[in-house]
C-alpha atoms as a PDB file:
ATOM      1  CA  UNK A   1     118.151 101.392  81.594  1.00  0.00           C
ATOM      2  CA  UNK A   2     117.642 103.032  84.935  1.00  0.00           C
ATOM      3  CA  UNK A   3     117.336 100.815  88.055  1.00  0.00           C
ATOM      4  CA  UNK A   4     114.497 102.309  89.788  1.00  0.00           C
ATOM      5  CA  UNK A   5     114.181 101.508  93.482  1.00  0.00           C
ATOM      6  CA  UNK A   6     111.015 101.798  95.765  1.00  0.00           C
ATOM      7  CA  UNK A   7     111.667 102.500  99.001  1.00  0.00           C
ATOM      8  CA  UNK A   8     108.335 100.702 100.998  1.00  0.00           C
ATOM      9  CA  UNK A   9     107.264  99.408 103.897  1.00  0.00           C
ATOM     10  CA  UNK A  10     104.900  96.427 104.818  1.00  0.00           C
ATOM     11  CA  UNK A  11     101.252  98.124 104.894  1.00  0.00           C
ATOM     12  CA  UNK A  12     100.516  97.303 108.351  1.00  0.00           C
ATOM     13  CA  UNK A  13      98.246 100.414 110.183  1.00  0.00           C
ATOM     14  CA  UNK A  14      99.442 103.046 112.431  1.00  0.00           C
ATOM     15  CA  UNK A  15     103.415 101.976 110.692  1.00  0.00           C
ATOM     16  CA  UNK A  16     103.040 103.677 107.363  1.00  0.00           C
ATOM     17  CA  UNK A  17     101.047 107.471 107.157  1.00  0.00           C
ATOM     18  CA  UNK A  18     100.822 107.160 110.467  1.00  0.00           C
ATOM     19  CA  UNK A  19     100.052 110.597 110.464  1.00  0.00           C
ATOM     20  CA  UNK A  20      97.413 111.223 107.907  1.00  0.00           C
ATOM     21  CA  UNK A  21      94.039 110.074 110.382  1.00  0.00           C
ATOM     22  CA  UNK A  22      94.887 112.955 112.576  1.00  0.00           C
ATOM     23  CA  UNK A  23      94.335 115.483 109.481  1.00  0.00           C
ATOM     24  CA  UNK A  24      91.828 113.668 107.221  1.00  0.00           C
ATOM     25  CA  UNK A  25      88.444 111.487 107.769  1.00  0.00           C
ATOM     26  CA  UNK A  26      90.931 108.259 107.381  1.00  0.00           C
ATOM     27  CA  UNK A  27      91.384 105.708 109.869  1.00  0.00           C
ATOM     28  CA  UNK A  28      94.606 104.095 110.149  1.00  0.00           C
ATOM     29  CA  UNK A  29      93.473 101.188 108.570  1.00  0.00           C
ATOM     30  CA  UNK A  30      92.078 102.941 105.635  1.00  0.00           C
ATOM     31  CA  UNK A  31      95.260 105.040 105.551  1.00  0.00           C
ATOM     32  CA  UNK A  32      97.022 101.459 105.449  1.00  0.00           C
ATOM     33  CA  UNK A  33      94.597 100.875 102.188  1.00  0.00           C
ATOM     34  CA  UNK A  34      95.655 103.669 100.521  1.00  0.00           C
ATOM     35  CA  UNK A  35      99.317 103.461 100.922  1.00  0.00           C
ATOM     36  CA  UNK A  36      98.958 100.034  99.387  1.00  0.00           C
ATOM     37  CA  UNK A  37      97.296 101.280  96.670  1.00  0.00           C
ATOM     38  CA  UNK A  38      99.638 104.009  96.075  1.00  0.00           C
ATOM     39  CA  UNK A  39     102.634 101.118  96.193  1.00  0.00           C
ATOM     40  CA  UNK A  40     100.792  99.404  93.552  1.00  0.00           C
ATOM     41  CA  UNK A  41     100.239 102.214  91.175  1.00  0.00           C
ATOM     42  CA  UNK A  42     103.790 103.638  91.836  1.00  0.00           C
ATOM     43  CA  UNK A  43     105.646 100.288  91.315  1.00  0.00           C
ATOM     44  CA  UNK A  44     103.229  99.454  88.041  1.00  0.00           C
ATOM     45  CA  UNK A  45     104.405 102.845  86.410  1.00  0.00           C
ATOM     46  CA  UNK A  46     108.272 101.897  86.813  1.00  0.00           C
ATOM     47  CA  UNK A  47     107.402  98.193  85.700  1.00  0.00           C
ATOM     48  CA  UNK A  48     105.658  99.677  82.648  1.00  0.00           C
ATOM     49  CA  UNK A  49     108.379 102.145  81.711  1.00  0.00           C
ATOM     50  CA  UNK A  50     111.766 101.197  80.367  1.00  0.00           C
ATOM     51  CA  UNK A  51     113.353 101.146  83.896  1.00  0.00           C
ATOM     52  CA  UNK A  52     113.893  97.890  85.971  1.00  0.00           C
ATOM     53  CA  UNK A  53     111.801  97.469  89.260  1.00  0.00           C
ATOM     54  CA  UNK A  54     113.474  97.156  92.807  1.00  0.00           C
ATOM     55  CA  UNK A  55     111.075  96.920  95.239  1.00  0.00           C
ATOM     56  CA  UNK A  56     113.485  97.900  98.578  1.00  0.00           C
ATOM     57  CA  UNK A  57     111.248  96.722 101.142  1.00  0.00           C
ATOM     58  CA  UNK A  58     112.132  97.209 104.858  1.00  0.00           C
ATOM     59  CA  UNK A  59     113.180  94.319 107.524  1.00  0.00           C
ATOM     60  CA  UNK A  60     111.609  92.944 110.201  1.00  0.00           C
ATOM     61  CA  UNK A  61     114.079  93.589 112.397  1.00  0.00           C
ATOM     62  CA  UNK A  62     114.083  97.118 111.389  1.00  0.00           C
ATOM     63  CA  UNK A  63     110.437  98.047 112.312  1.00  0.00           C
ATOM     64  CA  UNK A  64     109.039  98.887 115.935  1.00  0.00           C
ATOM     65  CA  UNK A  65     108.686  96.438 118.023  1.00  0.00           C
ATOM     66  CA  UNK A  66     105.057  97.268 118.286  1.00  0.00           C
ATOM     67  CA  UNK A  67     104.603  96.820 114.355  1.00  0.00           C
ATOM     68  CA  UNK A  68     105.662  93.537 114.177  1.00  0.00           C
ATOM     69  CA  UNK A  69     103.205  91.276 111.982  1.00  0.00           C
ATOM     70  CA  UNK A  70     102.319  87.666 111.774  1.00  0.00           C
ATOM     71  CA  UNK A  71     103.997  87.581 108.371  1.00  0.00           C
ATOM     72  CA  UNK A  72     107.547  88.348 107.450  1.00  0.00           C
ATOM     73  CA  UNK A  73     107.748  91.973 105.876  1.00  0.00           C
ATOM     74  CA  UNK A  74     108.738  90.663 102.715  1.00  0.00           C
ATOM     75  CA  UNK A  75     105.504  88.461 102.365  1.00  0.00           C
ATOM     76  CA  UNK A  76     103.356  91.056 103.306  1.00  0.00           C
ATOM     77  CA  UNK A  77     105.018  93.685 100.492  1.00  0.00           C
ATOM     78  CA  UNK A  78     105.039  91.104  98.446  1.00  0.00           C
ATOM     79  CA  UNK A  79     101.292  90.110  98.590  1.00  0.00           C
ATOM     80  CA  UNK A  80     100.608  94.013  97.985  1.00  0.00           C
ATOM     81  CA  UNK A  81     102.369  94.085  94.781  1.00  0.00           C
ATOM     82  CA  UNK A  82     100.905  91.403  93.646  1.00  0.00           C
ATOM     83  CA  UNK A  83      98.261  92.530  91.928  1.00  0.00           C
ATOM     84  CA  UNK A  84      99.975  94.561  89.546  1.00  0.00           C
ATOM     85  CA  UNK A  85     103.276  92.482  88.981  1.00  0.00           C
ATOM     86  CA  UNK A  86     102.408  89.360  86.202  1.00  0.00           C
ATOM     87  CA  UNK A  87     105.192  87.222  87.684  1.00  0.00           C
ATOM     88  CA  UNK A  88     107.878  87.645  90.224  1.00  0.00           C
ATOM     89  CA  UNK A  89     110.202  88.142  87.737  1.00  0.00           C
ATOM     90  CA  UNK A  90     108.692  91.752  87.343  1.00  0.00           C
ATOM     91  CA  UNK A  91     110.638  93.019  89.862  1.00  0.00           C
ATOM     92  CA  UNK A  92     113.758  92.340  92.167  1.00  0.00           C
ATOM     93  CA  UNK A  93     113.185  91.955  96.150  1.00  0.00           C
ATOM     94  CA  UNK A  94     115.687  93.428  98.090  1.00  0.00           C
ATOM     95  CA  UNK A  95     115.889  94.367 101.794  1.00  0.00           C
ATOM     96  CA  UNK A  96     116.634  98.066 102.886  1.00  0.00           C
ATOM     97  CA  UNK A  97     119.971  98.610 104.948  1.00  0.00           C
ATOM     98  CA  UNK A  98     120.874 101.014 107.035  1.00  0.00           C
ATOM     99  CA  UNK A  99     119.573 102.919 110.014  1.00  0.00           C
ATOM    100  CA  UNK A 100     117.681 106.413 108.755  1.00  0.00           C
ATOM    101  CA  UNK A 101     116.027 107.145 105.393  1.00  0.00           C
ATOM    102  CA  UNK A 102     118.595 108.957 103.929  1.00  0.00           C
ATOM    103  CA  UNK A 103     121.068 106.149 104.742  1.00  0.00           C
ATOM    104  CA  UNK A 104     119.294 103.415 103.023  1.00  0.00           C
ATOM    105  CA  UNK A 105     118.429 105.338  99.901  1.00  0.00           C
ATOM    106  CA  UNK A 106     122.166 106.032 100.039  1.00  0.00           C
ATOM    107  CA  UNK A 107     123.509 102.227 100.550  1.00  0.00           C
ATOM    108  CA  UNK A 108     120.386 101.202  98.076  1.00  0.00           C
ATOM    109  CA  UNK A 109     121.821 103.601  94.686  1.00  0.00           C
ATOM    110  CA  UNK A 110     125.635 103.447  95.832  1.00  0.00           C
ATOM    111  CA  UNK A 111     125.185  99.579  95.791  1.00  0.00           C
ATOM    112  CA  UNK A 112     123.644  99.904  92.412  1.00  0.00           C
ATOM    113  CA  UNK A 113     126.412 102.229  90.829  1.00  0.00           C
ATOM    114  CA  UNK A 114     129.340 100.703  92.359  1.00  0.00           C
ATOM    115  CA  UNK A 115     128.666  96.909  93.130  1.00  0.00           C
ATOM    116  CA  UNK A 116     126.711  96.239  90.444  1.00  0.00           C
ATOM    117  CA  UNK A 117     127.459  98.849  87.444  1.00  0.00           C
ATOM    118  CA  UNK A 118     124.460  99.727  86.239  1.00  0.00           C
ATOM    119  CA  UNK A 119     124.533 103.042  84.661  1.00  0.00           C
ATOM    120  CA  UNK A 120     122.013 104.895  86.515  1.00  0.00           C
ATOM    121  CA  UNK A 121     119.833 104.141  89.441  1.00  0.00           C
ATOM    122  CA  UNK A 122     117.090 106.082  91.130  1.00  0.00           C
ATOM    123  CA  UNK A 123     114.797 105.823  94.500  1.00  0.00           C
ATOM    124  CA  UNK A 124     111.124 106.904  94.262  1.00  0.00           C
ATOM    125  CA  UNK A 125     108.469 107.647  97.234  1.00  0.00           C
ATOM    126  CA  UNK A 126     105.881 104.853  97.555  1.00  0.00           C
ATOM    127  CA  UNK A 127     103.736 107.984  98.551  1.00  0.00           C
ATOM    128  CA  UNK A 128     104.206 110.031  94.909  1.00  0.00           C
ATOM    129  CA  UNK A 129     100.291 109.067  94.081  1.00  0.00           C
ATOM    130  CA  UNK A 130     100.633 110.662  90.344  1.00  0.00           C
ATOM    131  CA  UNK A 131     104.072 109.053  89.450  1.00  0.00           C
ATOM    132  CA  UNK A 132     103.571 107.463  85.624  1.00  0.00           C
ATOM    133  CA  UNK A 133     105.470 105.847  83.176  1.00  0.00           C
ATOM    134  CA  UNK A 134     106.058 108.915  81.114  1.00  0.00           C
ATOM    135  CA  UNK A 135     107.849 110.711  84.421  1.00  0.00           C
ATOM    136  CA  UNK A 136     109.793 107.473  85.035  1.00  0.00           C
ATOM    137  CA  UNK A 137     110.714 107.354  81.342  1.00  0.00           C
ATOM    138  CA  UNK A 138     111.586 111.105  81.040  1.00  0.00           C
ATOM    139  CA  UNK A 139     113.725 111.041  84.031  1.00  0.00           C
ATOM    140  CA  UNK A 140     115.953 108.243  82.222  1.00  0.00           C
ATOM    141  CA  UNK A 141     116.339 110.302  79.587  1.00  0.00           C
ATOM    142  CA  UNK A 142     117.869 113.511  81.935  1.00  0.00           C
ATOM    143  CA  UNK A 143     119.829 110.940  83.196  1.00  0.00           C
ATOM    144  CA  UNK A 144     121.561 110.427  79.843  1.00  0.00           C
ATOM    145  CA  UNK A 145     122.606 114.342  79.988  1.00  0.00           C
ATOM    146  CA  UNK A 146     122.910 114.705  83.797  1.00  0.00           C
ATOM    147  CA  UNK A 147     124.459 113.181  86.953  1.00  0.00           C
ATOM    148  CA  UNK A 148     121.448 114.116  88.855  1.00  0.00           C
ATOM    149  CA  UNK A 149     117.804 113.711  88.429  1.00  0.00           C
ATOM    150  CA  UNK A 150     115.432 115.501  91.545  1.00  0.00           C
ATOM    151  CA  UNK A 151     111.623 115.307  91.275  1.00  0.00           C
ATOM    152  CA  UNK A 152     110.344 117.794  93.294  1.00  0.00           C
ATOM    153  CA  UNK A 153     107.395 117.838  95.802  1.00  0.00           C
ATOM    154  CA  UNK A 154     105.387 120.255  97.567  1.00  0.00           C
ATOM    155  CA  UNK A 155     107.698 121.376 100.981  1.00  0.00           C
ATOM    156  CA  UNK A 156     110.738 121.027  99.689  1.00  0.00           C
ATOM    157  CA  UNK A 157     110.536 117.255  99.140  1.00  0.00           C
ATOM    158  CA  UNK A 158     111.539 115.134  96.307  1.00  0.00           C
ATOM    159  CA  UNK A 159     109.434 112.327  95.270  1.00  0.00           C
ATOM    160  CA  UNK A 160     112.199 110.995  92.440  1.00  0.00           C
ATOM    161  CA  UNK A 161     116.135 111.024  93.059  1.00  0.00           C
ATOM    162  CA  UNK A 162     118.140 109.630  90.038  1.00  0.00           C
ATOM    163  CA  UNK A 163     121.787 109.084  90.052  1.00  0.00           C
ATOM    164  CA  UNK A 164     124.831 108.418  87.767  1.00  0.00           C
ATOM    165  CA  UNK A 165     127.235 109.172  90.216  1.00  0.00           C
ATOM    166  CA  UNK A 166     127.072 108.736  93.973  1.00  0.00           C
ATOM    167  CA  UNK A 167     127.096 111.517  96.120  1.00  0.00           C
ATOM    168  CA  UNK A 168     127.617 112.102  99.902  1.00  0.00           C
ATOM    169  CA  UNK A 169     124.099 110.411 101.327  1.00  0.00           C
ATOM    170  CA  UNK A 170     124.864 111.353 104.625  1.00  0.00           C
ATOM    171  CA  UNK A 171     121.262 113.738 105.974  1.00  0.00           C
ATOM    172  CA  UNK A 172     121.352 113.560 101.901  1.00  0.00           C
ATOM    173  CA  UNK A 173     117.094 114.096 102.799  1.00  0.00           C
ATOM    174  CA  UNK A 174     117.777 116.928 105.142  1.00  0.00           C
ATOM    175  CA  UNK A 175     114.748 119.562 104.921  1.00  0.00           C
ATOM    176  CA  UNK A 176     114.416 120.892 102.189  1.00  0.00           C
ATOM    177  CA  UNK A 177     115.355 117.703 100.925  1.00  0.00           C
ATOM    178  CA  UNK A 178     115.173 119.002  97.111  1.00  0.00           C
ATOM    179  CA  UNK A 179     118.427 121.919  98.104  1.00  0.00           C
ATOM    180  CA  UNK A 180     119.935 119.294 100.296  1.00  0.00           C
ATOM    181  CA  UNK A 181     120.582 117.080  97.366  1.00  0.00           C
ATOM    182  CA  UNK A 182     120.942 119.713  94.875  1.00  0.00           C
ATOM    183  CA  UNK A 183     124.167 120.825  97.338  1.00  0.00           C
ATOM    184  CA  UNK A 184     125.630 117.657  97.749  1.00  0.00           C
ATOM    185  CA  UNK A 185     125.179 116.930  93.841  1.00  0.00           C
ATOM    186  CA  UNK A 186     126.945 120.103  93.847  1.00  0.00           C
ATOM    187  CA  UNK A 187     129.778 118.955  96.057  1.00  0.00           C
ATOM    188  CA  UNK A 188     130.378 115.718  93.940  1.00  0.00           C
ATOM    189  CA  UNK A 189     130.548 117.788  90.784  1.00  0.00           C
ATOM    190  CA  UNK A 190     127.147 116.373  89.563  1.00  0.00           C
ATOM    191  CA  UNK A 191     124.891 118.308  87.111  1.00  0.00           C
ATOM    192  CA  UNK A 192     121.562 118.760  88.125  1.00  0.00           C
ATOM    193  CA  UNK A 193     118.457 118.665  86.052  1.00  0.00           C
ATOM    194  CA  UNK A 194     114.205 118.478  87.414  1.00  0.00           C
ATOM    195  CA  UNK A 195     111.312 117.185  86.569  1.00  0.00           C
ATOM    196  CA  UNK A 196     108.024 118.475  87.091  1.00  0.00           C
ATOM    197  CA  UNK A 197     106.131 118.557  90.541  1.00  0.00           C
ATOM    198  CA  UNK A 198     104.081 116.379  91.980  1.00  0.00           C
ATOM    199  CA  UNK A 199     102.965 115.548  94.833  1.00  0.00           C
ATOM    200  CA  UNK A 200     103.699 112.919  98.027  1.00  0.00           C
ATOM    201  CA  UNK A 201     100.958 112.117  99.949  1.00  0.00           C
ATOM    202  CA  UNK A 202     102.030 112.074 103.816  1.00  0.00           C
ATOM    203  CA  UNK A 203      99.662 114.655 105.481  1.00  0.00           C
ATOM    204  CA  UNK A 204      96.003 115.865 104.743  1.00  0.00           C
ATOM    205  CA  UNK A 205      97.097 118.926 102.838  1.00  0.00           C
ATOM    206  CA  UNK A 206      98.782 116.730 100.526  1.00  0.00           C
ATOM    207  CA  UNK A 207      95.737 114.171  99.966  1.00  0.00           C
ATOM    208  CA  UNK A 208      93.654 117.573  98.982  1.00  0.00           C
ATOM    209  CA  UNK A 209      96.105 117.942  96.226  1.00  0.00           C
ATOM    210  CA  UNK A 210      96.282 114.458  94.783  1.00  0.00           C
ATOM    211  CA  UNK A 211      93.091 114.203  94.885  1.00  0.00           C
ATOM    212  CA  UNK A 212      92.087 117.597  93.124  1.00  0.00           C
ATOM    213  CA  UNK A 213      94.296 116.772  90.856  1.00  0.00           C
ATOM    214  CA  UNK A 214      92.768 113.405  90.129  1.00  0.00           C
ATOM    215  CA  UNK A 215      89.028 114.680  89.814  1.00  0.00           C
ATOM    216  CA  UNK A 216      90.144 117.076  87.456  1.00  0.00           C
ATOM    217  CA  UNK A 217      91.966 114.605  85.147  1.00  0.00           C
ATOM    218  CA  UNK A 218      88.821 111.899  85.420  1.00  0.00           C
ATOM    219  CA  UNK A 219      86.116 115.460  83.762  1.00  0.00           C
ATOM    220  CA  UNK A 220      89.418 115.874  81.578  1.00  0.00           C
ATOM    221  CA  UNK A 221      89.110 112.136  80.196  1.00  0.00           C
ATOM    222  CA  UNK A 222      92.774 112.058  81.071  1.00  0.00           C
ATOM    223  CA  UNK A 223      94.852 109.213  82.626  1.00  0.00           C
ATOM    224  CA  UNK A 224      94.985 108.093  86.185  1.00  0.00           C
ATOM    225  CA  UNK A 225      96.630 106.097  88.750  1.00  0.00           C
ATOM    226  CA  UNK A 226      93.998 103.067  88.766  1.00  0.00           C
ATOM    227  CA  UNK A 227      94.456 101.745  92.298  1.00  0.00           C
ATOM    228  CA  UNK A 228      94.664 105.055  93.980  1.00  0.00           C
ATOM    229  CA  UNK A 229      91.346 106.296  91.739  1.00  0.00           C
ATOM    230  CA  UNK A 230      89.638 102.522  92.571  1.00  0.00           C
ATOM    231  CA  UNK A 231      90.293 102.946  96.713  1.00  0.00           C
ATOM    232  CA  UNK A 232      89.682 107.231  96.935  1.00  0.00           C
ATOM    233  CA  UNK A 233      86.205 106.470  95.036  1.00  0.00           C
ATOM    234  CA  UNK A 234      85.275 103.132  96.816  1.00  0.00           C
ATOM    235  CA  UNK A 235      85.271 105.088 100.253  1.00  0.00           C
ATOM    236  CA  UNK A 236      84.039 108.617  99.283  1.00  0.00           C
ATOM    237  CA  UNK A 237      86.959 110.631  99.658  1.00  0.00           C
ATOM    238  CA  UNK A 238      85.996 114.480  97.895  1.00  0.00           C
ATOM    239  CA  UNK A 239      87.738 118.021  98.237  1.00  0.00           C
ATOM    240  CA  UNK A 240      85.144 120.624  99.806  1.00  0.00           C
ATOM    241  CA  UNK A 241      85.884 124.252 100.612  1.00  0.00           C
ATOM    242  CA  UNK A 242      85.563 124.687 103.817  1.00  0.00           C
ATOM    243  CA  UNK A 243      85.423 127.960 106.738  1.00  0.00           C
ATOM    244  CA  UNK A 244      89.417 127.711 106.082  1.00  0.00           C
ATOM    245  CA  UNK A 245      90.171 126.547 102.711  1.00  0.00           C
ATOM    246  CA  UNK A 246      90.326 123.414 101.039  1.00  0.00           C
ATOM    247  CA  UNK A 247      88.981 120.217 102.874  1.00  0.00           C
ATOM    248  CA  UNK A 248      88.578 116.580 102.891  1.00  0.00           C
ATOM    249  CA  UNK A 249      85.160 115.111 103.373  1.00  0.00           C
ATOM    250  CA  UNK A 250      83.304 112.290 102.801  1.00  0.00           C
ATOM    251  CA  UNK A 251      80.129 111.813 100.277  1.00  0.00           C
END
């Protein structure tokens, strides 16, 4: 069993995709809606699969000052998940340490493997829209063959990082974070296996390309993300070509 951590942040606007109203018809408050959603569906899929579910949430004492809430972090993250988590025995809580990204992924999976023993562990983007059970599942079973696990996303990103042994963390999520990794897996005399691509969403260019990608699996009759599909439909959201490619617009 792989111990599958989710690296998220309380949903509170302008703090998380902070950057996606500048390139898409979003607001930040609607940006806010669809991170949830993307929590939920991303957390549900590990739940579902046969990994165990760490929700790694981020302090309060962590965030900017100018993000602080009226409700604890944890409350707030937990509230979000709970839609799709039966009982709070679905998951574990735990707060994030450690000063950078890369640091508290690091302390997260190192904790895991050392402290606790389990045999692998793994962090996953709250942002990696398509992320299912099958790709959570799969992943477990490289695992059994390989030290290192990377799911790779669009710009050199990884949206999946699994580990059986820990590596140097240190800028571990350096750009290109998917050779960063690769090299320090390399270092620590890790094999290295992938899994498919998929995408993160954290800009516009990467909402056109979850959401082609979803439109063409709803005329395919295949599965989607349900929260993600629920919140992109409820406010319009469609791909149009536009006078320089591919665009977002509303309906």
């Amino acid at each position: 069993m792989t111990t599958v951590a989710v690296l998220v942040d309380p949903p509170r606007p302008g703090l998380v995709l902070e950057s996606l109203p500048d390139s898409t018809p979003l607001s930040t408050g609607e940006a806010a809606e669809l991170y949830s959603a993307m929590c939920r569906d991303v957390c549900r899929a590990v739940e579902a699969s046969g990994g165990e579910l760490l929700v790694n949430y981020r302090a309060d004492e962590d965030l900017p000052a100018e993000f602080t809430g009226e409700e604890s972090a944890e409350a707030e993250v937990r509230a979000m998940l709970r839609p799709v988590l039966e009982s709070p025995d679905d998951a574990r809580f735990e707060v994030q340490v450690g000063s950078t990204f890369a640091g508290r992924v690091g302390n997260t999976i190192t904790h895991l493997l050392d402290q606790e023993e389990v045999t692998t562990a793994a962090a996953v983007e709250p942002t990696a829209a398509l992320l299912s059970r099958q790709t959570v599942d799969n992943a477990a079973m490289k695992l059994r063959r390989h030290e290192v696990v990377l799911g790779p996303a669009s710009g050199g990103r990884v949206y999946y990082a699994g580990f059986g042994e820990p590596v140097d963390f240190a800028d571990a999520y350096a750009p290109p974070a998917v050779e960063t990794l690769t090299e320090r897996a390399l270092d620590a005399d890790c094999s290295v296996d992938f899994l498919e691509m998929q995408p993160v969403v954290e800009t516009g260019a990467d909402l056109v390309t979850a959401l082609a990608q979803l439109r063409a699996r709803e005329r395919a009759g295949r599965l989607r993300p349900e929260h993600v599909t629920a919140y992109l439909d409820e406010i319009g959201l469609t791909v149009t070509e536009g006078a320089d490619g591919l665009e977002l617009d509303r309906e």
